[in-house]
N, C-alpha and C. Protein backbone atom coordinates (compact mmCIF):
# COMPACT_ATOMS: atom_id res chain seq x y z
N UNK A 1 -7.36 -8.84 -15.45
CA UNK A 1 -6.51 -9.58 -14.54
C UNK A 1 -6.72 -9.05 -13.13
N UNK A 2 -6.76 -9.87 -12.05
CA UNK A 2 -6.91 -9.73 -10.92
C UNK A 2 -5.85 -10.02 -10.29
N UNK A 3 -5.21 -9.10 -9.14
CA UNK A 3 -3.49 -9.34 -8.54
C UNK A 3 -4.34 -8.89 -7.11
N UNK A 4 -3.16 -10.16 -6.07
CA UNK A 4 -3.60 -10.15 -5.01
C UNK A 4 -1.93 -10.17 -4.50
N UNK A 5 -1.47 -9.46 -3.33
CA UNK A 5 -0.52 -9.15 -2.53
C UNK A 5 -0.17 -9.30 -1.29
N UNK A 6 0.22 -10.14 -0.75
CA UNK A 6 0.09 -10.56 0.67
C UNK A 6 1.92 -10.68 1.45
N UNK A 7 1.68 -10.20 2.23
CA UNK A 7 2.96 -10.30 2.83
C UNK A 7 3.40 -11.70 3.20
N UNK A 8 5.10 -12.26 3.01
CA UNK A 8 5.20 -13.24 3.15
C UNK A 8 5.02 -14.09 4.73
N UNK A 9 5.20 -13.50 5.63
CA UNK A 9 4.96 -14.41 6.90
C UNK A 9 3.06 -14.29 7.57
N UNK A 10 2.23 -13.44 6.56
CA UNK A 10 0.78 -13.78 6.94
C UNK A 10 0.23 -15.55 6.61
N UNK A 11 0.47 -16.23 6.88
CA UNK A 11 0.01 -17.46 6.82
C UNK A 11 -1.73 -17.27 6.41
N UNK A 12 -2.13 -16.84 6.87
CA UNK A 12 -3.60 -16.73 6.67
C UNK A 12 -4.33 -16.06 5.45
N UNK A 13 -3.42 -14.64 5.20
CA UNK A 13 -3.75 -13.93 4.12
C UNK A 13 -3.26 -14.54 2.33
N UNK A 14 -2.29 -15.69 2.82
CA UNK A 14 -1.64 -17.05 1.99
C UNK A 14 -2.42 -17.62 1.79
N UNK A 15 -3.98 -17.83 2.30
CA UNK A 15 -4.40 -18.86 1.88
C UNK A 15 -5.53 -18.50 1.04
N UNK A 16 -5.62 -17.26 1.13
CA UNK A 16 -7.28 -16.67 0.13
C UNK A 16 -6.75 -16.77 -1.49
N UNK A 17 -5.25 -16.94 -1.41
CA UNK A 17 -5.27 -16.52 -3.55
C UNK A 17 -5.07 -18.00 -3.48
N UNK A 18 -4.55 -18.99 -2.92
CA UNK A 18 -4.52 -20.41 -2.85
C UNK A 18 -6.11 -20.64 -2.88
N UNK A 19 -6.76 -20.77 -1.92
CA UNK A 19 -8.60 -21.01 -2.20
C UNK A 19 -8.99 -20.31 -3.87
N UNK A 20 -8.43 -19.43 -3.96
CA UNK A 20 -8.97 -18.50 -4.98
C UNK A 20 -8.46 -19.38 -6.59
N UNK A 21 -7.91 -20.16 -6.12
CA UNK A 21 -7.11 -20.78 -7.56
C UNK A 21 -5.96 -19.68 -7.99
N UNK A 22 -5.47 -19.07 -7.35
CA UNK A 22 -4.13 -17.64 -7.88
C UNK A 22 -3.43 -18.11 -8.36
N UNK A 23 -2.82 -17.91 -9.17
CA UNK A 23 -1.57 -18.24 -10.07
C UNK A 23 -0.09 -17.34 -8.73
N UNK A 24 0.89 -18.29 -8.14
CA UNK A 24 1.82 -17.45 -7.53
C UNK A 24 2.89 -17.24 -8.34
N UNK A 25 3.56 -15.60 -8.74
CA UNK A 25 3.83 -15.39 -9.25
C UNK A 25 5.21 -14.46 -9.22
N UNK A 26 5.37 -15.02 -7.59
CA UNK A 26 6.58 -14.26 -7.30
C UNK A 26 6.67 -13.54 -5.82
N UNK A 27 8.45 -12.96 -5.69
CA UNK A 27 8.22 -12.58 -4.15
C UNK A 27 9.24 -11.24 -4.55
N UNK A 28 8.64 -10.29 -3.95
CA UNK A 28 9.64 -9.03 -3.83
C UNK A 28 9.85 -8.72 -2.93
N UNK A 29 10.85 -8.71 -2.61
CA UNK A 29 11.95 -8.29 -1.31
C UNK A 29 12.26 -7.09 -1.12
N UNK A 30 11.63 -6.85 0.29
CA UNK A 30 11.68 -5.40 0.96
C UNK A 30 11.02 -4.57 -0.31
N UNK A 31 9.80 -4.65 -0.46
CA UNK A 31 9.03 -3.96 -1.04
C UNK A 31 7.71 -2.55 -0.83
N UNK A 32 7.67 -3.70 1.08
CA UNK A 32 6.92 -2.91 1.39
C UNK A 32 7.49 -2.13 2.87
N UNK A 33 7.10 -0.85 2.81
CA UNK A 33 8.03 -0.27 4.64
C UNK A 33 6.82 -0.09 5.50
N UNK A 34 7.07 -0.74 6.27
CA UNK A 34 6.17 -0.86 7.90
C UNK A 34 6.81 -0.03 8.69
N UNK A 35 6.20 0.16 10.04
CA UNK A 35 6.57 1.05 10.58
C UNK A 35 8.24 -0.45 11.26
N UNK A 36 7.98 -1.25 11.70
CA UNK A 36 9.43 -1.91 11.78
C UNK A 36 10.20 -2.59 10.78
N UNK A 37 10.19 -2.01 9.30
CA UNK A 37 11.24 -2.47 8.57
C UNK A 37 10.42 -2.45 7.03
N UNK A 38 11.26 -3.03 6.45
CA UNK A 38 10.90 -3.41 5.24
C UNK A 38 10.35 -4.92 5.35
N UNK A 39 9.76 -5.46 4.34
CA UNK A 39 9.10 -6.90 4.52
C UNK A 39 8.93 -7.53 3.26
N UNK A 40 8.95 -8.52 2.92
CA UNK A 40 9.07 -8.95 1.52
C UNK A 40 7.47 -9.33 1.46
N UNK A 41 6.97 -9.13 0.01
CA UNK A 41 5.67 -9.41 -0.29
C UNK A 41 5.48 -10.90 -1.58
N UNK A 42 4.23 -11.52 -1.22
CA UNK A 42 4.18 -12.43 -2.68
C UNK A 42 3.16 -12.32 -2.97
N UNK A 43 3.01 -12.03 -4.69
CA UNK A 43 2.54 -11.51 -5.40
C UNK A 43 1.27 -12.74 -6.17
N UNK A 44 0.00 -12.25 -6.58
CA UNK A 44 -0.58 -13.88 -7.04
C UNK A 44 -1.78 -13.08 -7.95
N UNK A 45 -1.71 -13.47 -9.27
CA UNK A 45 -3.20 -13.11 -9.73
C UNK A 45 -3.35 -14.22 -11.05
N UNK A 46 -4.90 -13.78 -11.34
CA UNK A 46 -5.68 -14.70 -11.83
C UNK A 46 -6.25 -13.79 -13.39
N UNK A 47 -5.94 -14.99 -14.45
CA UNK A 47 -6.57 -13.78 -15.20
C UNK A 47 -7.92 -14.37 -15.67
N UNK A 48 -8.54 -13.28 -16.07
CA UNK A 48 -10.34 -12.98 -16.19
C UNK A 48 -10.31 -14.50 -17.32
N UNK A 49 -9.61 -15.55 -18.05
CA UNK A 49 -10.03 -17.02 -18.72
C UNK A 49 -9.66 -17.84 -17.29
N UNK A 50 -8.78 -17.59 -16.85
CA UNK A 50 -9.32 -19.03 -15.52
C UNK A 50 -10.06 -18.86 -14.58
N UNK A 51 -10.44 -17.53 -14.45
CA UNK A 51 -11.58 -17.08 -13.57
C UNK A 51 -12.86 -17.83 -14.16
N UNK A 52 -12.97 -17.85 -15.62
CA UNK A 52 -13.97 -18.58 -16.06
C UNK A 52 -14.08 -20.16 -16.43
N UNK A 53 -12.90 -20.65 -16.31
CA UNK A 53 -12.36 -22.33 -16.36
C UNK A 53 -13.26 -22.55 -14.61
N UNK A 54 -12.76 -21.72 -12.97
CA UNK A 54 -13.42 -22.03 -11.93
C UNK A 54 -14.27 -22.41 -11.72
């Protein structure tokens, strides 16, 4: 299984597990600490049979 993690307000880094076919699989809140705060992340992976359905 392949898991990809992207913070929720990167618009851009949103779009590689979307291109990628990612399964989204959720959002955790204040997961990650930056130097200004906590930030919620969403979570996306693919497992190694739809990697091969692509």
């Amino acid at each position: 299984m392949a898991r990809l993690i992207v913070a929720t307000g990167n618009q851009r880094s949103k779009r590689i597990p979307k291109k990628l076919n990612f399964t989204f699989e959720g959002i955790a809140r204040d997961a990650e600490l930056l130097s200004s705060g906590f930030n919620d992340i969403e979570m996306y992976s693919l497992l190694k049979s739809e990697w091969n359905e692509g």
